[in-house]
PDB file of N, CA and C in Angstrom:
ATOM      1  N   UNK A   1      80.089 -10.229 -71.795  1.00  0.00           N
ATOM      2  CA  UNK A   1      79.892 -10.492 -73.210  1.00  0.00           C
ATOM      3  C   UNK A   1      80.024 -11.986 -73.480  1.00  0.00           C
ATOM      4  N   UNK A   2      79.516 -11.924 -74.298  1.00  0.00           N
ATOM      5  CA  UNK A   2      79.308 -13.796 -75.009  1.00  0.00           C
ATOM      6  C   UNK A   2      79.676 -13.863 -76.391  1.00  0.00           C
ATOM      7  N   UNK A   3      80.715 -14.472 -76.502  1.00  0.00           N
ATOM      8  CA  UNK A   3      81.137 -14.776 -77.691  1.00  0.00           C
ATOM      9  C   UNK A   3      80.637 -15.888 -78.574  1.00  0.00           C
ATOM     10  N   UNK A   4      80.176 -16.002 -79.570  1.00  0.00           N
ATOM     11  CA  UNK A   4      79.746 -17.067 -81.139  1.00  0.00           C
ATOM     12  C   UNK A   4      81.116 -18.127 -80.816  1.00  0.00           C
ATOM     13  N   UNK A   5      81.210 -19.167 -81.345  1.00  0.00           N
ATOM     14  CA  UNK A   5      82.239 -20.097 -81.667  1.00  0.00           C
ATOM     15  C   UNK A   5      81.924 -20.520 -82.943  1.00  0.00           C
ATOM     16  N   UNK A   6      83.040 -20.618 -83.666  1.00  0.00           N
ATOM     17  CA  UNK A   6      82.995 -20.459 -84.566  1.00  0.00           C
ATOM     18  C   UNK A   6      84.290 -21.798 -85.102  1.00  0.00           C
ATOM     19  N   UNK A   7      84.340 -23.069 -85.402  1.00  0.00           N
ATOM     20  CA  UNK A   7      84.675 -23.951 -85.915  1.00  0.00           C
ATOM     21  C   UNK A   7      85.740 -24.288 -86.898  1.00  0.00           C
ATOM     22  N   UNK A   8      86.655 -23.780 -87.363  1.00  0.00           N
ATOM     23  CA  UNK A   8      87.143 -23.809 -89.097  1.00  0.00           C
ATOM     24  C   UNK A   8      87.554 -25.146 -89.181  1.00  0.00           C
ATOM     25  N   UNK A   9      87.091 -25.353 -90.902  1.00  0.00           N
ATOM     26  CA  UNK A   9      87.179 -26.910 -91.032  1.00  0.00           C
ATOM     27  C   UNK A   9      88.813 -27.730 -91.013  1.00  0.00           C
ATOM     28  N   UNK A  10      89.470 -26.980 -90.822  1.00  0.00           N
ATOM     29  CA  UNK A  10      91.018 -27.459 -89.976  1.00  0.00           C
ATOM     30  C   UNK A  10      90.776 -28.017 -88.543  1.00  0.00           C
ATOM     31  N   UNK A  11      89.785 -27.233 -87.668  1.00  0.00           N
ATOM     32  CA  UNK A  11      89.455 -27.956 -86.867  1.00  0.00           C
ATOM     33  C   UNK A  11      89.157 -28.869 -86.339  1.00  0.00           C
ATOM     34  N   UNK A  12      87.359 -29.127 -87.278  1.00  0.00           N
ATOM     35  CA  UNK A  12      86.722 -30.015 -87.782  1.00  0.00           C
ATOM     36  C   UNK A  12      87.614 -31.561 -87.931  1.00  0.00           C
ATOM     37  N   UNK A  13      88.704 -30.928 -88.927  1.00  0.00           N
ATOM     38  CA  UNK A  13      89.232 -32.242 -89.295  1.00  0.00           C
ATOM     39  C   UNK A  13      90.058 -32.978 -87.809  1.00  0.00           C
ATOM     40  N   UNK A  14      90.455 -31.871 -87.211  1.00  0.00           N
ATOM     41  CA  UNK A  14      91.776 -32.225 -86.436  1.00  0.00           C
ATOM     42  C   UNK A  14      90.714 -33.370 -85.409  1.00  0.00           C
ATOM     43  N   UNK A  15      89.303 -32.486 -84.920  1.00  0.00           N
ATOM     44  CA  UNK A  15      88.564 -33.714 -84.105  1.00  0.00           C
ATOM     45  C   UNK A  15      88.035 -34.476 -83.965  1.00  0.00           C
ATOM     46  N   UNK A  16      88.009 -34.534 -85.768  1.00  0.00           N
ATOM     47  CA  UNK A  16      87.211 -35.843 -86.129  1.00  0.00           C
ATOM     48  C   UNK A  16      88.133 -36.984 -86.207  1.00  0.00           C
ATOM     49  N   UNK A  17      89.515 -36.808 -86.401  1.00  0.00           N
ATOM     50  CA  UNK A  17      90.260 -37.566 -86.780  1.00  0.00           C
ATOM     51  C   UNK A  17      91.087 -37.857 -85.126  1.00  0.00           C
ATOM     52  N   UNK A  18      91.048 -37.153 -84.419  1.00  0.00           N
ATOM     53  CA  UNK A  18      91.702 -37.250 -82.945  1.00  0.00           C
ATOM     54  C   UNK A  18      90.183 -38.652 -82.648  1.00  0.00           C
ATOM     55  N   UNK A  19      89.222 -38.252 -82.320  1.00  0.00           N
ATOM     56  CA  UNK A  19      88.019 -38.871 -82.388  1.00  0.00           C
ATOM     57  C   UNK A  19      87.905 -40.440 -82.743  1.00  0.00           C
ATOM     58  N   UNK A  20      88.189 -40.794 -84.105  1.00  0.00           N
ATOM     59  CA  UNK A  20      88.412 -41.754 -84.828  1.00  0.00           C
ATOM     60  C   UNK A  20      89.810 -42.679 -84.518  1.00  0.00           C
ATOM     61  N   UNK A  21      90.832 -41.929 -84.388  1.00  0.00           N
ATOM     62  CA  UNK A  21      91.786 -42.771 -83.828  1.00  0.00           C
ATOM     63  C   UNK A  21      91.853 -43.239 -82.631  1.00  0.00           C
ATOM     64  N   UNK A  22      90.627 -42.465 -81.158  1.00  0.00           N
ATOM     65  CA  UNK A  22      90.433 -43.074 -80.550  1.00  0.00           C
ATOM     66  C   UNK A  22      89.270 -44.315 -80.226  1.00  0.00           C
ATOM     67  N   UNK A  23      88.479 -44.117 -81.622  1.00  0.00           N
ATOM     68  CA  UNK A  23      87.452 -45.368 -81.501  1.00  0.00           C
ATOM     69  C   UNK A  23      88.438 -46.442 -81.988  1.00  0.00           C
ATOM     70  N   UNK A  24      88.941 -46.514 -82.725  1.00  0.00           N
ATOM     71  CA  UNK A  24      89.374 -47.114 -83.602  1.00  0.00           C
ATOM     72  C   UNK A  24      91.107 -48.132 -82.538  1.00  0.00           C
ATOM     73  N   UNK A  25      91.455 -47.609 -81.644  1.00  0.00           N
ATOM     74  CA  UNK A  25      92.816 -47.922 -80.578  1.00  0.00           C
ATOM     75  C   UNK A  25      92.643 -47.780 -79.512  1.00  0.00           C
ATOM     76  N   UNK A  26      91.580 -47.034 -79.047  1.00  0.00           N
ATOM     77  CA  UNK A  26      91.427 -46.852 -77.397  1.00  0.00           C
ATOM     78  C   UNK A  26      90.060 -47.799 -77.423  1.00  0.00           C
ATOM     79  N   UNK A  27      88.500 -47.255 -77.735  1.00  0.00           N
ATOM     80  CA  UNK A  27      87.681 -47.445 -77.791  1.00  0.00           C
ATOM     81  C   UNK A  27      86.411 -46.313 -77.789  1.00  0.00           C
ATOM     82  N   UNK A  28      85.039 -47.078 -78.175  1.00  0.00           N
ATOM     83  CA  UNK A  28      84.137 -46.237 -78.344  1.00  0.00           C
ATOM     84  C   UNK A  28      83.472 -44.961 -77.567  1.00  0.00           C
ATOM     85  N   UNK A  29      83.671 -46.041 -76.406  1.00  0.00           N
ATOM     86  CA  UNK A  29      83.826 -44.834 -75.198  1.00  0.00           C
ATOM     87  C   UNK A  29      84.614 -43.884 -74.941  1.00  0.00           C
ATOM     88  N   UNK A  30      86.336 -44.132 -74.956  1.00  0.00           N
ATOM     89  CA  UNK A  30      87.009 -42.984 -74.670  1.00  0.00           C
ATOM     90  C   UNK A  30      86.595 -41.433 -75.680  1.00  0.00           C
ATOM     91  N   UNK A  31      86.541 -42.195 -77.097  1.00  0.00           N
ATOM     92  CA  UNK A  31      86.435 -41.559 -78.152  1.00  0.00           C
ATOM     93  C   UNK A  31      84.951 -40.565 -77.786  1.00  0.00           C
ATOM     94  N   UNK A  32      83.998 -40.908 -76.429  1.00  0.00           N
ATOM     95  CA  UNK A  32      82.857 -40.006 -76.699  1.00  0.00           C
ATOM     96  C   UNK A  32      83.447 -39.521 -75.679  1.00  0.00           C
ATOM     97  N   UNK A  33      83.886 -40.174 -74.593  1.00  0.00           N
ATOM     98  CA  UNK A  33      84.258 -38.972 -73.327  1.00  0.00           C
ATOM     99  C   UNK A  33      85.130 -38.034 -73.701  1.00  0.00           C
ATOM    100  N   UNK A  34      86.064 -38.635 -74.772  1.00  0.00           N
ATOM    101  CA  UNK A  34      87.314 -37.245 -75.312  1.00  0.00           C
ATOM    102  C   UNK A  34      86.453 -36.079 -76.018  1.00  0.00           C
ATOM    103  N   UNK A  35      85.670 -36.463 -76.932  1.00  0.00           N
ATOM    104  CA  UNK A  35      84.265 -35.477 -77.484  1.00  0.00           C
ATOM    105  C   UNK A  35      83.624 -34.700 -76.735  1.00  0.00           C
ATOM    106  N   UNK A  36      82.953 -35.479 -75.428  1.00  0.00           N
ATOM    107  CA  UNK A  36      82.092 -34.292 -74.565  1.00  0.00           C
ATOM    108  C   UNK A  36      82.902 -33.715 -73.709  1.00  0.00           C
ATOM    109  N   UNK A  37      84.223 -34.117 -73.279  1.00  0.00           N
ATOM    110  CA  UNK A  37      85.361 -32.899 -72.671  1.00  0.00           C
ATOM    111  C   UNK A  37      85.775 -32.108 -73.622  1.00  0.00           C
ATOM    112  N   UNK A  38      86.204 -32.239 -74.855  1.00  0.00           N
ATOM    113  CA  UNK A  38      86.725 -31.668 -75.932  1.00  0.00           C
ATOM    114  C   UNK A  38      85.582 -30.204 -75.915  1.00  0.00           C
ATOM    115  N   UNK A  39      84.148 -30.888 -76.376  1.00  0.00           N
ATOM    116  CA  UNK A  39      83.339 -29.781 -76.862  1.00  0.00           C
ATOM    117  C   UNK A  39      83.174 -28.757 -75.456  1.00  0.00           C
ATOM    118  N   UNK A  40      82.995 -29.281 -74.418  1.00  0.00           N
ATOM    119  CA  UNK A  40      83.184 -28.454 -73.166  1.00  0.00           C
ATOM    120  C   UNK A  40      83.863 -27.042 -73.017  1.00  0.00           C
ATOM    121  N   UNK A  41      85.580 -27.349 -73.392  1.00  0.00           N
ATOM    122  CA  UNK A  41      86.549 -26.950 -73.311  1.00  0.00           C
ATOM    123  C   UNK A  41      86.037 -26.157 -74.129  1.00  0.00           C
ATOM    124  N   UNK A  42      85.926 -26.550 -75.203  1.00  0.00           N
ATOM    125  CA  UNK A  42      85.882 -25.120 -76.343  1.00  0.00           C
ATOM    126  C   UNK A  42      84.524 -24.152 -76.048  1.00  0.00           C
ATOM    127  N   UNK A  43      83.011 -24.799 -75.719  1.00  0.00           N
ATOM    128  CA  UNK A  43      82.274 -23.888 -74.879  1.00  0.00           C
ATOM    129  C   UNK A  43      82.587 -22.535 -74.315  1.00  0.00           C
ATOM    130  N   UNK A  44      84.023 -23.309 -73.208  1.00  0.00           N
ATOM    131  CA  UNK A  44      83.863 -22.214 -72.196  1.00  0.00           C
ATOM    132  C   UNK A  44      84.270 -20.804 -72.756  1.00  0.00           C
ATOM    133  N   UNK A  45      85.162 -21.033 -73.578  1.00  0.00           N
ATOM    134  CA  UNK A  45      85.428 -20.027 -74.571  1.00  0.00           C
ATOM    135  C   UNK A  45      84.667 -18.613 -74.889  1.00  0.00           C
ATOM    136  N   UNK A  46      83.276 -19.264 -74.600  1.00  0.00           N
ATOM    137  CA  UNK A  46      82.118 -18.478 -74.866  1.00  0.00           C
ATOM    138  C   UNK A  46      82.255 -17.350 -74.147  1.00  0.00           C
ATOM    139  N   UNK A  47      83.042 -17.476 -73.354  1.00  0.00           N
ATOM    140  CA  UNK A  47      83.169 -16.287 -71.999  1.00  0.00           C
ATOM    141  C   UNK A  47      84.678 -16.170 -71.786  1.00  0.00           C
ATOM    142  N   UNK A  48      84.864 -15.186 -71.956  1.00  0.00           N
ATOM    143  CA  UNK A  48      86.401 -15.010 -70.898  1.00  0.00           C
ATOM    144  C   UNK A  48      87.201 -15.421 -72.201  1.00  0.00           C
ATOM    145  N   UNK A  49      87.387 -15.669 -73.652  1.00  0.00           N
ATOM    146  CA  UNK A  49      88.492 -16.399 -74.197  1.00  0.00           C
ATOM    147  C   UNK A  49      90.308 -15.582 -73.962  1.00  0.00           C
ATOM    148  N   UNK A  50      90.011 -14.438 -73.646  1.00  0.00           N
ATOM    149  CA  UNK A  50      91.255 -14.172 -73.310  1.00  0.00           C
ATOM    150  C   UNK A  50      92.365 -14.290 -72.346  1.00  0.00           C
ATOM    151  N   UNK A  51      91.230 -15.366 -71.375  1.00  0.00           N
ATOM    152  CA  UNK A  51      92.439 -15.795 -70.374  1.00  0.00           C
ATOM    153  C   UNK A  51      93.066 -16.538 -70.157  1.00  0.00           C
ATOM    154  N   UNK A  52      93.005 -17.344 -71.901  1.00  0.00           N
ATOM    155  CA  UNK A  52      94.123 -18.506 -72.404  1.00  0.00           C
ATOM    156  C   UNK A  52      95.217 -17.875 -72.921  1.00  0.00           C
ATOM    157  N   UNK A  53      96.208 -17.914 -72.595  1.00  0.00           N
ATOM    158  CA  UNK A  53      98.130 -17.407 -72.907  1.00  0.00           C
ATOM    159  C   UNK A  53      97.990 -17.064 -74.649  1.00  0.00           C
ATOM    160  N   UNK A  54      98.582 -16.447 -75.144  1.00  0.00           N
ATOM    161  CA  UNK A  54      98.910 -16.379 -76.209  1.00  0.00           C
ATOM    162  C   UNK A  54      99.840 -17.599 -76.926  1.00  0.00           C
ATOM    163  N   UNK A  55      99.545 -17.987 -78.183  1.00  0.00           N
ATOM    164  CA  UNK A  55     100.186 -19.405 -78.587  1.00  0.00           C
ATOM    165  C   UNK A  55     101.429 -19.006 -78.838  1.00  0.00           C
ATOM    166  N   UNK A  56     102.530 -20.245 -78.312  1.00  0.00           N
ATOM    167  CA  UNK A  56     104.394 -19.693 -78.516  1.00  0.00           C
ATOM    168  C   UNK A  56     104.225 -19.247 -79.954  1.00  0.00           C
ATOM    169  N   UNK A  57     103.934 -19.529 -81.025  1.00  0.00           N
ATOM    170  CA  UNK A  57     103.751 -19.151 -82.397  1.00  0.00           C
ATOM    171  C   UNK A  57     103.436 -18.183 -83.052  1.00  0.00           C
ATOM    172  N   UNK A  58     102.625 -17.488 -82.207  1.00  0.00           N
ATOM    173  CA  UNK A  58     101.412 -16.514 -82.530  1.00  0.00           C
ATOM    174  C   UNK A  58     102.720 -15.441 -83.205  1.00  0.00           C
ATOM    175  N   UNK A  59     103.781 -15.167 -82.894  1.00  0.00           N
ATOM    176  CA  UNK A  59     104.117 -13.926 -83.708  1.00  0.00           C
ATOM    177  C   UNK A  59     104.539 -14.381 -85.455  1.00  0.00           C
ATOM    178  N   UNK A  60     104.125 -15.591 -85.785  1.00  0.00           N
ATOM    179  CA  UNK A  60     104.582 -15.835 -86.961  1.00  0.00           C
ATOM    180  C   UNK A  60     103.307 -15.640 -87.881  1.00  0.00           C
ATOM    181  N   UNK A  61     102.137 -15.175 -87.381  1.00  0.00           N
ATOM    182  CA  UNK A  61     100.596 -15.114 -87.976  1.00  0.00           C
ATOM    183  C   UNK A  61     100.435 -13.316 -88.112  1.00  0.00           C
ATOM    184  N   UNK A  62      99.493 -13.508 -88.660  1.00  0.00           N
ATOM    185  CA  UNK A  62      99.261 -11.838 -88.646  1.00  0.00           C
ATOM    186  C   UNK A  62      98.264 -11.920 -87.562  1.00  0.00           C
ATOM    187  N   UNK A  63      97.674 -12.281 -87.315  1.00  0.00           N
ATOM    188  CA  UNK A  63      97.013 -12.443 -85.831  1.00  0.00           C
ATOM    189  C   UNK A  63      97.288 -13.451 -84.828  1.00  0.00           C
ATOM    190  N   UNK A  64      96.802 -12.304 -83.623  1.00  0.00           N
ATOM    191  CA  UNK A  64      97.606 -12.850 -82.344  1.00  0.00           C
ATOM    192  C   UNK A  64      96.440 -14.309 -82.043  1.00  0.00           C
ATOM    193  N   UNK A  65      97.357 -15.755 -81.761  1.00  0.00           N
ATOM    194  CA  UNK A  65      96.910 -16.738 -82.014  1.00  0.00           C
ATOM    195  C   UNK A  65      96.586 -17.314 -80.444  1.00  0.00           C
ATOM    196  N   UNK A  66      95.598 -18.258 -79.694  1.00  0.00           N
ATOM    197  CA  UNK A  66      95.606 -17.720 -78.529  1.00  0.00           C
ATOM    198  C   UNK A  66      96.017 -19.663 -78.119  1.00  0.00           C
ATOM    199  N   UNK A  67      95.716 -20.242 -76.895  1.00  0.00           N
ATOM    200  CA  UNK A  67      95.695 -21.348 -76.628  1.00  0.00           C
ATOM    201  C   UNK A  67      94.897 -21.765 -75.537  1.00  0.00           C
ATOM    202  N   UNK A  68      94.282 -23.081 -75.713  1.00  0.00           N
ATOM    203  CA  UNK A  68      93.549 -23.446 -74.381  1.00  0.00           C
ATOM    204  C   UNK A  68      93.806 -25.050 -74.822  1.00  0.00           C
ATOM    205  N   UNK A  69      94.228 -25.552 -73.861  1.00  0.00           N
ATOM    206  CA  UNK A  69      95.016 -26.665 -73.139  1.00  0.00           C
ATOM    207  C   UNK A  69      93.659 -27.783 -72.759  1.00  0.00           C
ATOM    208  N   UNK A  70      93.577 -29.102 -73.017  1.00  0.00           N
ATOM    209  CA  UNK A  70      92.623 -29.882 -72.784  1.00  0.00           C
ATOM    210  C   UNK A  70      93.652 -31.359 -72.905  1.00  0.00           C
ATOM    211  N   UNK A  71      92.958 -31.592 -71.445  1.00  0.00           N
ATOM    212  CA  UNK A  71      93.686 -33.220 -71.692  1.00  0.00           C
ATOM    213  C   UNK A  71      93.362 -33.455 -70.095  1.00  0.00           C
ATOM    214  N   UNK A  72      93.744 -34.812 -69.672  1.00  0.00           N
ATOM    215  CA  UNK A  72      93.750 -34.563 -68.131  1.00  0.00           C
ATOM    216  C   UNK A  72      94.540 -34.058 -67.564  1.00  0.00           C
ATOM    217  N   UNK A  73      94.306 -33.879 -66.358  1.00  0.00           N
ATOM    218  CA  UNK A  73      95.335 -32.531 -65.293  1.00  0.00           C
ATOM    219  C   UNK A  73      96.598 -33.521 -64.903  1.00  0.00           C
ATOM    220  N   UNK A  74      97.450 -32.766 -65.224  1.00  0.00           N
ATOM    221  CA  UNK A  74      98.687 -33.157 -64.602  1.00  0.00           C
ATOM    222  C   UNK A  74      99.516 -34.031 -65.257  1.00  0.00           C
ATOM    223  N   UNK A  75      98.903 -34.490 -65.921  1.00  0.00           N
ATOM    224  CA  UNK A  75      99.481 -35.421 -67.172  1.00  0.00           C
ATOM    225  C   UNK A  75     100.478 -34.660 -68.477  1.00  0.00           C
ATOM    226  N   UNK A  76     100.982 -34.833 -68.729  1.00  0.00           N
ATOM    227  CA  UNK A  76     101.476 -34.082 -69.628  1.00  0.00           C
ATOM    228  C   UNK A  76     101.491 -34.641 -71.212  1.00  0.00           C
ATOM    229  N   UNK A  77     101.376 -35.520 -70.782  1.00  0.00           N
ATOM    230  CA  UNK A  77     100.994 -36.432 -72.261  1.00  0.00           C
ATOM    231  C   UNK A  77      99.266 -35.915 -72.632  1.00  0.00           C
ATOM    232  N   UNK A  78      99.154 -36.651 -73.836  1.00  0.00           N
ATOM    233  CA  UNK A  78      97.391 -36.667 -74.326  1.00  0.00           C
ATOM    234  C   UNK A  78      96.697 -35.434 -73.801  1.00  0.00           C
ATOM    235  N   UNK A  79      97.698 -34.598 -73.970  1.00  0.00           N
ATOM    236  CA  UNK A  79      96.813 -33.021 -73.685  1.00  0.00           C
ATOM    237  C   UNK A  79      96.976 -32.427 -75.598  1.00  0.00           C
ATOM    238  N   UNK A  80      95.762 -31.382 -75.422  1.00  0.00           N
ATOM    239  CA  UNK A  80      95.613 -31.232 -77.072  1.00  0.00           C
ATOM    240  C   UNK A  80      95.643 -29.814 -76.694  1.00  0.00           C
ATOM    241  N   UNK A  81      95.594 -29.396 -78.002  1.00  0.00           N
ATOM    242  CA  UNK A  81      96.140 -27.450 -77.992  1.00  0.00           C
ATOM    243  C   UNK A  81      94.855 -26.920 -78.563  1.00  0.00           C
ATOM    244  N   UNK A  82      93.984 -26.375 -77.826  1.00  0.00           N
ATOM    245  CA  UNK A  82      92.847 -25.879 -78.759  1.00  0.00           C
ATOM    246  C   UNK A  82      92.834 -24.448 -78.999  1.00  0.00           C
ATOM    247  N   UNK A  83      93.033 -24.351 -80.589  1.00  0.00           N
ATOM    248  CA  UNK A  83      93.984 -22.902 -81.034  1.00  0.00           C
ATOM    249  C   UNK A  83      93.034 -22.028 -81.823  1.00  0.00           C
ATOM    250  N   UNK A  84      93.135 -20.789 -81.323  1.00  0.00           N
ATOM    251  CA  UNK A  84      91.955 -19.871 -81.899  1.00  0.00           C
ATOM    252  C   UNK A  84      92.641 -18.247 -81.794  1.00  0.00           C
ATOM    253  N   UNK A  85      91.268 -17.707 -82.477  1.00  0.00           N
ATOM    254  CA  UNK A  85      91.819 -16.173 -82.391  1.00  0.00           C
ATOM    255  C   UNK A  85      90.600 -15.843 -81.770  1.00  0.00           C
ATOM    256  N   UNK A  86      90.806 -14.766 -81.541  1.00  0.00           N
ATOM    257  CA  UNK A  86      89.254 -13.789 -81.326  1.00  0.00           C
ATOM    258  C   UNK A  86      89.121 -12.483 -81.536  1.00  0.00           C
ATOM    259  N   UNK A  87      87.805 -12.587 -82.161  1.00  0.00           N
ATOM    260  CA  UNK A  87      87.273 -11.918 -83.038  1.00  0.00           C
ATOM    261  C   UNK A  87      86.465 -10.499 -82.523  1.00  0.00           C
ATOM    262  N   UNK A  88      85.713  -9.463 -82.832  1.00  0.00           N
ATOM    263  CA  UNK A  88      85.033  -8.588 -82.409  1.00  0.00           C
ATOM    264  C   UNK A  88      84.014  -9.357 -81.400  1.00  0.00           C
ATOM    265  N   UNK A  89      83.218 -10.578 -82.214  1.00  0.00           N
ATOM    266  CA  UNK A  89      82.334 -11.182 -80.735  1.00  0.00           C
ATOM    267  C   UNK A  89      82.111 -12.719 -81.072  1.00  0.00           C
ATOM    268  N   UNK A  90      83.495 -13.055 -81.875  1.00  0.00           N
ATOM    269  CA  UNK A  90      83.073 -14.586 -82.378  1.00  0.00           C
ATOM    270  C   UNK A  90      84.720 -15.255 -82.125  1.00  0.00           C
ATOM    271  N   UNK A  91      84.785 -16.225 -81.483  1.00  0.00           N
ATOM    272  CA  UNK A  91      86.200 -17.086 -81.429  1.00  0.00           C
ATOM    273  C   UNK A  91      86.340 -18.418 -82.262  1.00  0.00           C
ATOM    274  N   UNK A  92      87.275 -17.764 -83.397  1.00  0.00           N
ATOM    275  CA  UNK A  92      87.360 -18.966 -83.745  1.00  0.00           C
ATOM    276  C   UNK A  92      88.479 -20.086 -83.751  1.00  0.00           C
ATOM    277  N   UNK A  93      88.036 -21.054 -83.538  1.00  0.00           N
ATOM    278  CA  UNK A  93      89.179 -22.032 -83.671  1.00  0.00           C
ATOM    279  C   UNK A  93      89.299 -22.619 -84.687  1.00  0.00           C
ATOM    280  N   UNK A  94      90.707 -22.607 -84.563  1.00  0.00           N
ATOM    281  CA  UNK A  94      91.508 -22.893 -85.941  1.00  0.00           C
ATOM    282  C   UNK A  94      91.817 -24.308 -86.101  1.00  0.00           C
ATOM    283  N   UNK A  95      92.764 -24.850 -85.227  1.00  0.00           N
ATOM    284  CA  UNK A  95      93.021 -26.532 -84.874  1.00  0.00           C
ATOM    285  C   UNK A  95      92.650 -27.302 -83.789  1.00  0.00           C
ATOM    286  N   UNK A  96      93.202 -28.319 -83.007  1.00  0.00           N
ATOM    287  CA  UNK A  96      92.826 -28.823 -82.434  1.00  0.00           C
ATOM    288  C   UNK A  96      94.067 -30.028 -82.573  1.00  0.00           C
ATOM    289  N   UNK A  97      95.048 -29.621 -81.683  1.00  0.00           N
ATOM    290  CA  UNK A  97      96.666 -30.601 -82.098  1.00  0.00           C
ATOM    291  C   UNK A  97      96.844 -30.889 -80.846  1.00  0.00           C
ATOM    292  N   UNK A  98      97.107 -32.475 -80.821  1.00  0.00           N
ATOM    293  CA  UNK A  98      98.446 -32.795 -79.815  1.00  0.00           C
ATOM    294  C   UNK A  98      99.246 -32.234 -79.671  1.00  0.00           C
ATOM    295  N   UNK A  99      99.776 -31.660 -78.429  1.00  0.00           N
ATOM    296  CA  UNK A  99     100.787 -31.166 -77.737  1.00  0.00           C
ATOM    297  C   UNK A  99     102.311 -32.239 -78.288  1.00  0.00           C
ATOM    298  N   UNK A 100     102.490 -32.687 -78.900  1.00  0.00           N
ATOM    299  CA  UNK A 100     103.471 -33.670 -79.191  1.00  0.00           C
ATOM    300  C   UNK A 100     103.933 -32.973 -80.645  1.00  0.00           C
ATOM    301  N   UNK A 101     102.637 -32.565 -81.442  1.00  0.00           N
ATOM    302  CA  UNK A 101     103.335 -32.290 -82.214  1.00  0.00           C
ATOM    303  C   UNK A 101     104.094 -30.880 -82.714  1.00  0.00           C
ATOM    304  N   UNK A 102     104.866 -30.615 -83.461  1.00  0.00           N
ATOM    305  CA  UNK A 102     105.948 -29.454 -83.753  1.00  0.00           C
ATOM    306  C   UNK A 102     104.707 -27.941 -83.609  1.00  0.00           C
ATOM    307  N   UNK A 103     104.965 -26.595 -83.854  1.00  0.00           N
ATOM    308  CA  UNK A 103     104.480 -25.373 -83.485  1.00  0.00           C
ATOM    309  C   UNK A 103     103.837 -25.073 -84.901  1.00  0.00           C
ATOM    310  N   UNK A 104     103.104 -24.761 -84.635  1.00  0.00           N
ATOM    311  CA  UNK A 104     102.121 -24.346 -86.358  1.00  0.00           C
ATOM    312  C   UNK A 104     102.836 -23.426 -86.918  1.00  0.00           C
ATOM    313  N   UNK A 105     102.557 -23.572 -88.777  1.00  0.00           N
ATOM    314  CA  UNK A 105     102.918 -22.977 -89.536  1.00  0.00           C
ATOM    315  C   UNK A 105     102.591 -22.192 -90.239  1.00  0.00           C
ATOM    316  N   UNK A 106     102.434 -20.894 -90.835  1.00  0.00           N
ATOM    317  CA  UNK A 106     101.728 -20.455 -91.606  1.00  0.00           C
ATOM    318  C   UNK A 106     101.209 -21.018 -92.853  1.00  0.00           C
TER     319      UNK A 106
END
């Protein structure tokens, strides 16, 4: 099965603005290579989204909230949380957060 992706503008914001702070302090480039790994990551989604862990949070939602991890390997820094649910045949993601910051809220 193939799942839709599906965007919410919490998202939106989280990667436009992850995006922007890296044109803007890293440079133009990092800011597109973080984009075409970013959009990748969430792709793969298209297939298989359930074999990302459930988010530590997820029991504070009425739905079970899931996680997929993007950043470079092994690093533990500048990895981002790409956070979604899934749906009958559509996954959507919700944010798109640094691992730095605190556990989502309702």
């Amino acid at each position: 099965m193939t799942y839709r992706i599906e965007l919410a503008a919490t998202a939106k914001a989280d990667i436009r603005g992850q995006a922007q702070w890296l044109r803007e302090n890293v440079s133009p480039a990092a800011a597109t290579k973080w984009l075409d790994g970013l959009y990748k990551a969430i792709d793969s989604l298209q297939t298989r989204p359930l074999r990302c862990p459930v988010a530590a949070e997820s029991d504070k939602f009425p739905e079970e909230i899931h996680e997929l991890l993007y950043g470079p390997r092994g690093k533990r820094k500048h990895k981002h949380r790409i956070i979604f649910t899934v749906g009958e045949d559509t996954v959507y993601v919700l944010y798109v957060r640094h691992t730095a910051r605190d556990e989502l809220e309702p």
